[in-house]
N, C-alpha and C. Protein backbone atom coordinates (compact mmCIF):
# COMPACT_ATOMS: atom_id res chain seq x y z
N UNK A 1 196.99 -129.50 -59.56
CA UNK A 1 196.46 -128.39 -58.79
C UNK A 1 195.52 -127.59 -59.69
N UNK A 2 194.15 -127.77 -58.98
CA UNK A 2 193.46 -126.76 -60.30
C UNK A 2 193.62 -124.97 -60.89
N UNK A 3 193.57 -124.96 -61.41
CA UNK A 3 194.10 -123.49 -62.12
C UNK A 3 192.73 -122.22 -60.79
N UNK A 4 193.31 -121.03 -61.07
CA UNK A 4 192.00 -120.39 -60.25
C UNK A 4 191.03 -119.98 -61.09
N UNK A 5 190.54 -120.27 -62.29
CA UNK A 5 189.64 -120.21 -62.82
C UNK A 5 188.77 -121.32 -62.38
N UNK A 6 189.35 -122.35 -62.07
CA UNK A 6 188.40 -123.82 -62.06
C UNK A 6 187.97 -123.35 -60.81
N UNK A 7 188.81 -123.00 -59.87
CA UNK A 7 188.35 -123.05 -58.77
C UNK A 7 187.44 -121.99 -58.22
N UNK A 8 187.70 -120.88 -59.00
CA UNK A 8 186.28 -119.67 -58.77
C UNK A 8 184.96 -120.07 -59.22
N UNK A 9 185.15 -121.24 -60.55
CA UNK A 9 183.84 -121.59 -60.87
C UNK A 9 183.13 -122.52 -60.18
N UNK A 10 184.08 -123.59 -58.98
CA UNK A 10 183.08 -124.32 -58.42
C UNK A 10 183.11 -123.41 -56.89
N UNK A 11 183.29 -122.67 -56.69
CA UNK A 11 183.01 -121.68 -55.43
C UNK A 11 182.02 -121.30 -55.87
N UNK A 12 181.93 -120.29 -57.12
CA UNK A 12 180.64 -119.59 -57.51
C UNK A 12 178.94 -120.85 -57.48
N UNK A 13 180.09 -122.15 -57.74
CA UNK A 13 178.44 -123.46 -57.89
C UNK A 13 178.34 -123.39 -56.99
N UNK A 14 178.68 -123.68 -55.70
CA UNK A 14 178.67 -123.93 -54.38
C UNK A 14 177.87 -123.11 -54.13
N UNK A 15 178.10 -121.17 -54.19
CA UNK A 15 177.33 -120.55 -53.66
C UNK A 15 175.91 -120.57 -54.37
N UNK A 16 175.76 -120.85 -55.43
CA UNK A 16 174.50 -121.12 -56.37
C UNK A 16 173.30 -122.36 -55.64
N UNK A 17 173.80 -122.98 -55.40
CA UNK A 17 173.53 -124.37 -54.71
C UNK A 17 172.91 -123.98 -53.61
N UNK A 18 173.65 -123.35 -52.33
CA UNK A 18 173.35 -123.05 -51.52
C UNK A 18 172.29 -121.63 -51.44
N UNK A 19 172.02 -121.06 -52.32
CA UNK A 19 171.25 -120.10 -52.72
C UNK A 19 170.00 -120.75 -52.99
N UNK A 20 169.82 -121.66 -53.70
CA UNK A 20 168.72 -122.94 -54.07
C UNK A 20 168.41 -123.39 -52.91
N UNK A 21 169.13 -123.86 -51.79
CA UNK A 21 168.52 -124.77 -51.22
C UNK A 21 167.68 -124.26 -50.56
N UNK A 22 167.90 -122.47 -50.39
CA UNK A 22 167.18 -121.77 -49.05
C UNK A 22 165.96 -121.20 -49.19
N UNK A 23 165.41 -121.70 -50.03
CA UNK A 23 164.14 -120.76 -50.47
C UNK A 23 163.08 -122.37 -50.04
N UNK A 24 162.25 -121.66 -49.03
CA UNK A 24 160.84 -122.09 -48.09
C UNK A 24 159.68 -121.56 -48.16
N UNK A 25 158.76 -122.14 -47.87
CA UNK A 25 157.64 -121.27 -48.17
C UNK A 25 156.86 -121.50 -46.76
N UNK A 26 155.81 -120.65 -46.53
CA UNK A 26 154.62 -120.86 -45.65
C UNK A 26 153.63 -122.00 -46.01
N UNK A 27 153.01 -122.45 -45.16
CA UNK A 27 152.17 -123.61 -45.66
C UNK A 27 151.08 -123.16 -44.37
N UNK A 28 150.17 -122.68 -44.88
CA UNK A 28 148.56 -123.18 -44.02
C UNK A 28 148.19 -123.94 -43.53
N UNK A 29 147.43 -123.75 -42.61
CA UNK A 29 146.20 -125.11 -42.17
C UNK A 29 145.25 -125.77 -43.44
N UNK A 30 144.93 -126.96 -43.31
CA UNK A 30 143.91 -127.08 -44.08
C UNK A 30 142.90 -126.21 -43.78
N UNK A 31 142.03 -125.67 -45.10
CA UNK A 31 141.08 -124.65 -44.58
C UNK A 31 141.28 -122.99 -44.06
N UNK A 32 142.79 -122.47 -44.26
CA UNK A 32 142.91 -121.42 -44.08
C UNK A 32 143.52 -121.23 -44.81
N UNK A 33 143.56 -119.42 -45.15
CA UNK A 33 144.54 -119.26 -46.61
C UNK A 33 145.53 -118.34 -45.99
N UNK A 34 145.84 -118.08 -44.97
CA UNK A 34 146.95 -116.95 -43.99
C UNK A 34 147.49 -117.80 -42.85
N UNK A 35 148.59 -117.28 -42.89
CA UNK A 35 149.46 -118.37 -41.58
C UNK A 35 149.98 -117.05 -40.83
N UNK A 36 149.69 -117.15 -39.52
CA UNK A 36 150.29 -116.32 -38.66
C UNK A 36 151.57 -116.80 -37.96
N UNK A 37 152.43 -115.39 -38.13
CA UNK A 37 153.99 -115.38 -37.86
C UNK A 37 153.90 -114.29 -36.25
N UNK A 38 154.35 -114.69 -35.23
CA UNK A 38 154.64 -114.44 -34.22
C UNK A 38 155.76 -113.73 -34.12
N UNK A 39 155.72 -112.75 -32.80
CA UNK A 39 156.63 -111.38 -32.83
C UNK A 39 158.50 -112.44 -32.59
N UNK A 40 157.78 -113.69 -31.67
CA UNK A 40 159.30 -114.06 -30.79
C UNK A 40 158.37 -115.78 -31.01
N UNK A 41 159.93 -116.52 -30.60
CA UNK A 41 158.92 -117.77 -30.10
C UNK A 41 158.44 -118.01 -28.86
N UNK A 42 158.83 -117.24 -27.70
CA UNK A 42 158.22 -117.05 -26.49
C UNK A 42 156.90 -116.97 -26.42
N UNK A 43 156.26 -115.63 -27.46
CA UNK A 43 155.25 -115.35 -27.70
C UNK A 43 154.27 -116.48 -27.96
N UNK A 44 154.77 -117.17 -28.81
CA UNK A 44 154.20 -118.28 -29.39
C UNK A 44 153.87 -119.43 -28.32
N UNK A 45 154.88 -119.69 -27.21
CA UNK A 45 154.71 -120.62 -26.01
C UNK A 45 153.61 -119.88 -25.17
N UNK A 46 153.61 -118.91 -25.06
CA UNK A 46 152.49 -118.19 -24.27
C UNK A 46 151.33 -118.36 -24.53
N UNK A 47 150.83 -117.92 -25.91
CA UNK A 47 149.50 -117.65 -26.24
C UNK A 47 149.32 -119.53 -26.13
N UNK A 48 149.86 -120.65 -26.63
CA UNK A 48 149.72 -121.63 -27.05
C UNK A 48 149.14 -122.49 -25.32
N UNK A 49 149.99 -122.73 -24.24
CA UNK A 49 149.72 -122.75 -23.11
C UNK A 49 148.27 -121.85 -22.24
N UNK A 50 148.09 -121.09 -22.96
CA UNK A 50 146.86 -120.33 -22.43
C UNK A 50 145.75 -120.79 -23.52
N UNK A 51 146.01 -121.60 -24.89
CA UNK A 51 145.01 -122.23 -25.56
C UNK A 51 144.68 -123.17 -24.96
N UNK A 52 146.33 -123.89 -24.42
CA UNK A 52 145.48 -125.57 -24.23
C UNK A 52 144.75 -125.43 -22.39
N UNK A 53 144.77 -124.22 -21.84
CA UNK A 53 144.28 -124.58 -20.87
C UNK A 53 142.76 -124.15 -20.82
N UNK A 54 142.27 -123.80 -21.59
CA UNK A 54 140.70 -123.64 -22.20
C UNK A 54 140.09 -122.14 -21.63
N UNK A 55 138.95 -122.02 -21.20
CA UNK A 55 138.04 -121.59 -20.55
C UNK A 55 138.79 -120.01 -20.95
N UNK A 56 138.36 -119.14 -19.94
CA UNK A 56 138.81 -117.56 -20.00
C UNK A 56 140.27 -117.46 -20.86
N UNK A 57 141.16 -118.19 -20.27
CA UNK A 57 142.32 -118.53 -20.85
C UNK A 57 142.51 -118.98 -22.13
N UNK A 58 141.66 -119.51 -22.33
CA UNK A 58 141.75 -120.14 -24.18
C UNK A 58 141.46 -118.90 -25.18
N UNK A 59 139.81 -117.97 -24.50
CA UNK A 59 139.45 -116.87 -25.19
C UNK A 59 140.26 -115.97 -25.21
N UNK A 60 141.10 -116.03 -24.20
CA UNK A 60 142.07 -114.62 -23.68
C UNK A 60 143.17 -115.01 -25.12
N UNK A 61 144.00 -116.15 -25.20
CA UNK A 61 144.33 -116.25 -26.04
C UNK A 61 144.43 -116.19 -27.63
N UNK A 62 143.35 -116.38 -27.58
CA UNK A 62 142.37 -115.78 -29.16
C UNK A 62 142.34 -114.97 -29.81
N UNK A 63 142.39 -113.82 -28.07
CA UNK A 63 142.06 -112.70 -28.54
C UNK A 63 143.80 -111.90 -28.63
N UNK A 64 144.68 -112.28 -28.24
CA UNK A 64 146.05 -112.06 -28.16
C UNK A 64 146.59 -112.51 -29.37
N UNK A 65 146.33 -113.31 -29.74
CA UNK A 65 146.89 -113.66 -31.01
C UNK A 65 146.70 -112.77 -32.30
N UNK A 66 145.49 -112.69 -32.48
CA UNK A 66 145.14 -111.73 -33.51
C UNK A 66 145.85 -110.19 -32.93
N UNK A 67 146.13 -109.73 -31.59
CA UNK A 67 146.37 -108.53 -31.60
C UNK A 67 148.46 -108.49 -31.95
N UNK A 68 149.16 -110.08 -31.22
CA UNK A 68 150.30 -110.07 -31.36
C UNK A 68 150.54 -110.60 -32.61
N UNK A 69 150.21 -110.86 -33.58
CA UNK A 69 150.55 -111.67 -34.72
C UNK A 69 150.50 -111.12 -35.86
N UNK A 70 151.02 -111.37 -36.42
CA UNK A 70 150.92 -111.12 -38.41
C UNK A 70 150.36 -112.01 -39.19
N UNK A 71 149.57 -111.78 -40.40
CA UNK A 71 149.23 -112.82 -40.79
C UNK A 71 149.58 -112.33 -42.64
N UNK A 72 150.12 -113.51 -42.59
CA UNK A 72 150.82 -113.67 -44.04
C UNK A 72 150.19 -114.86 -45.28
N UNK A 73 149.94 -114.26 -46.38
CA UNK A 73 149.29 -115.52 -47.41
C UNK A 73 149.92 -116.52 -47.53
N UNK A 74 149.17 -117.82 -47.53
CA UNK A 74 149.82 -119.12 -47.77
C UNK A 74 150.65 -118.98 -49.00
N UNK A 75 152.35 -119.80 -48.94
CA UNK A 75 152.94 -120.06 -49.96
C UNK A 75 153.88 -118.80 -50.02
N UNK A 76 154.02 -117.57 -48.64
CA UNK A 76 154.97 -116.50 -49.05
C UNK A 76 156.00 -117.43 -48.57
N UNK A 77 157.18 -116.66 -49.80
CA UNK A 77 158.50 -117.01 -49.65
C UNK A 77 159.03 -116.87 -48.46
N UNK A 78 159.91 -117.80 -47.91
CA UNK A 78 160.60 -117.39 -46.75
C UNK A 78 162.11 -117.72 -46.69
N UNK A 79 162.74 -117.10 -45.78
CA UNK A 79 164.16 -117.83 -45.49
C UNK A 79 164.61 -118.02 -43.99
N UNK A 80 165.24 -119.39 -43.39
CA UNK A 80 165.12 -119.79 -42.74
C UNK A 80 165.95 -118.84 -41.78
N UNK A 81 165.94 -118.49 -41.06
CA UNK A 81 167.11 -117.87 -40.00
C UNK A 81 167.99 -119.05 -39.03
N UNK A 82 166.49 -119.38 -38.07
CA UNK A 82 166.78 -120.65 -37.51
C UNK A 82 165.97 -121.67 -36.84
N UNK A 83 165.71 -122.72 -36.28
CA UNK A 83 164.56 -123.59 -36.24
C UNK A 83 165.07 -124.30 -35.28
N UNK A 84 163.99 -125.10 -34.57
CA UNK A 84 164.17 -125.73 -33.41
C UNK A 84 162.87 -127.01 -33.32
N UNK A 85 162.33 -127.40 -32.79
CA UNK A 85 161.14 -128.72 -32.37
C UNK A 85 160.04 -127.73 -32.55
N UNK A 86 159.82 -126.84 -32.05
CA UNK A 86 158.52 -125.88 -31.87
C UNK A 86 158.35 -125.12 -33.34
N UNK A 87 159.21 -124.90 -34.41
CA UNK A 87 159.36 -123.80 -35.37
C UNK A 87 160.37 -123.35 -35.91
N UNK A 88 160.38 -122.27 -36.26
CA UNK A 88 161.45 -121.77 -36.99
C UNK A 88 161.12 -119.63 -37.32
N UNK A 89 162.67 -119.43 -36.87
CA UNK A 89 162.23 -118.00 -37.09
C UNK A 89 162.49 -117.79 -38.39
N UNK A 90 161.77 -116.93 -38.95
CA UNK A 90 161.77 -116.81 -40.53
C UNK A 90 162.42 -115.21 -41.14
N UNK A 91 162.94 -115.09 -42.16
CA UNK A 91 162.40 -113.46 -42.66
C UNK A 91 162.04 -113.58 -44.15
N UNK A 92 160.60 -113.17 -44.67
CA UNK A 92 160.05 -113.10 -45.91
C UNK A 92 161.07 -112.74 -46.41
N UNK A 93 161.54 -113.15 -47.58
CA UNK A 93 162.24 -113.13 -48.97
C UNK A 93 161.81 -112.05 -49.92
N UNK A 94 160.06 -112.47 -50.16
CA UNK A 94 159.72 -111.75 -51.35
C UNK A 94 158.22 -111.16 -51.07
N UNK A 95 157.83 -110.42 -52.00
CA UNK A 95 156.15 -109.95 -51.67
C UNK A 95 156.34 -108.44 -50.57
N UNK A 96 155.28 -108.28 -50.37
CA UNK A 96 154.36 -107.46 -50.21
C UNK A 96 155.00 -106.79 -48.97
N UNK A 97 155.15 -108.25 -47.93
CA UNK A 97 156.13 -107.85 -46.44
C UNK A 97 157.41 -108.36 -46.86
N UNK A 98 158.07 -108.56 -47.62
CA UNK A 98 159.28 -108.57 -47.49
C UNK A 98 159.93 -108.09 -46.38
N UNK A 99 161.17 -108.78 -45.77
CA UNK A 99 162.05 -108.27 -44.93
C UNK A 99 161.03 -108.28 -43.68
N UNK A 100 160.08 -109.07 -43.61
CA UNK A 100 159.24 -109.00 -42.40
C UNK A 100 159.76 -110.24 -41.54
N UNK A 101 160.19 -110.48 -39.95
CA UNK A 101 160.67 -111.34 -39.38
C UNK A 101 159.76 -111.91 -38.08
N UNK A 102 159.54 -112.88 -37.71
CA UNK A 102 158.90 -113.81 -36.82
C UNK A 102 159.40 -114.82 -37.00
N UNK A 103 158.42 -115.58 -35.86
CA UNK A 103 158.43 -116.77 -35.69
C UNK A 103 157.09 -117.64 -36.10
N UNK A 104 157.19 -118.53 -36.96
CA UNK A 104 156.11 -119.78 -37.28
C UNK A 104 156.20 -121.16 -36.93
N UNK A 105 155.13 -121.76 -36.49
CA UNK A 105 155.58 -122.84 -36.25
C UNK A 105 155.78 -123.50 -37.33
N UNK A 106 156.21 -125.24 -36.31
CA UNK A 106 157.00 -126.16 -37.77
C UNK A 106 156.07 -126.37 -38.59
N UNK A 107 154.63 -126.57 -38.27
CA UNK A 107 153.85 -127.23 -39.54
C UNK A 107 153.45 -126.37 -40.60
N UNK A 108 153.71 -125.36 -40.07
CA UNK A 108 153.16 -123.90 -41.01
C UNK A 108 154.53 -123.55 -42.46
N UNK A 109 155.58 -124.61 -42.13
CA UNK A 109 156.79 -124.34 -42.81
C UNK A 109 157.26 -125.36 -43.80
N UNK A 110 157.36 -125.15 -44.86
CA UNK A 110 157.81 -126.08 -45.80
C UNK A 110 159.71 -126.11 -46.58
């Protein structure tokens, strides 16, 4: 039976480990150096559906995005909350917005 010293020290690895694994970052488009983080992922189905359907609707979208969105430098720290096919809601770790929360999509997430 291990003594409780042994066993506080591999609890304490465990939580070390799991402290490691959670650190993510933002990742850009090729060609852009800011990734925009969305208020909700709803938000994100909205503006995205009013892109792909073009015309007034595509501009309308354009212009919604920049007014609903945040835009954060490629490579800020993040931590995962929770994620799905479309993304993942995030809250910055470190920097400038710290403690700042949205939603990004998946490709924007590393």
């Amino acid at each position: 039976m291990p003594t409780p010293r042994i066993r506080s020290a591999a609890i304490a690895l465990a939580a070390l480990m799991m402290l490691a694994g959670c650190s993510h970052k933002l990742v850009a488009t090729p060609g852009q150096t800011q990734v925009s983080i969305y208020p909700d992922e709803n938000t994100y189905q909205k503006l995205s559906q009013m892109k792909a359907q073009g015309g007034v609707a595509g501009m309308l979208s354009g212009m919604g995005e920049n007014l609903a969105t945040g835009k954060l430098d490629n490579q800020t720290p993040v931590k995962i909350i929770s994620s799905d096919d479309l993304g993942s809601n995030v809250e910055v770790s470190d920097g400038p917005s710290k403690g700042m929360k949205g939603f990004v999509p998946k490709a924007n997430v590393d």
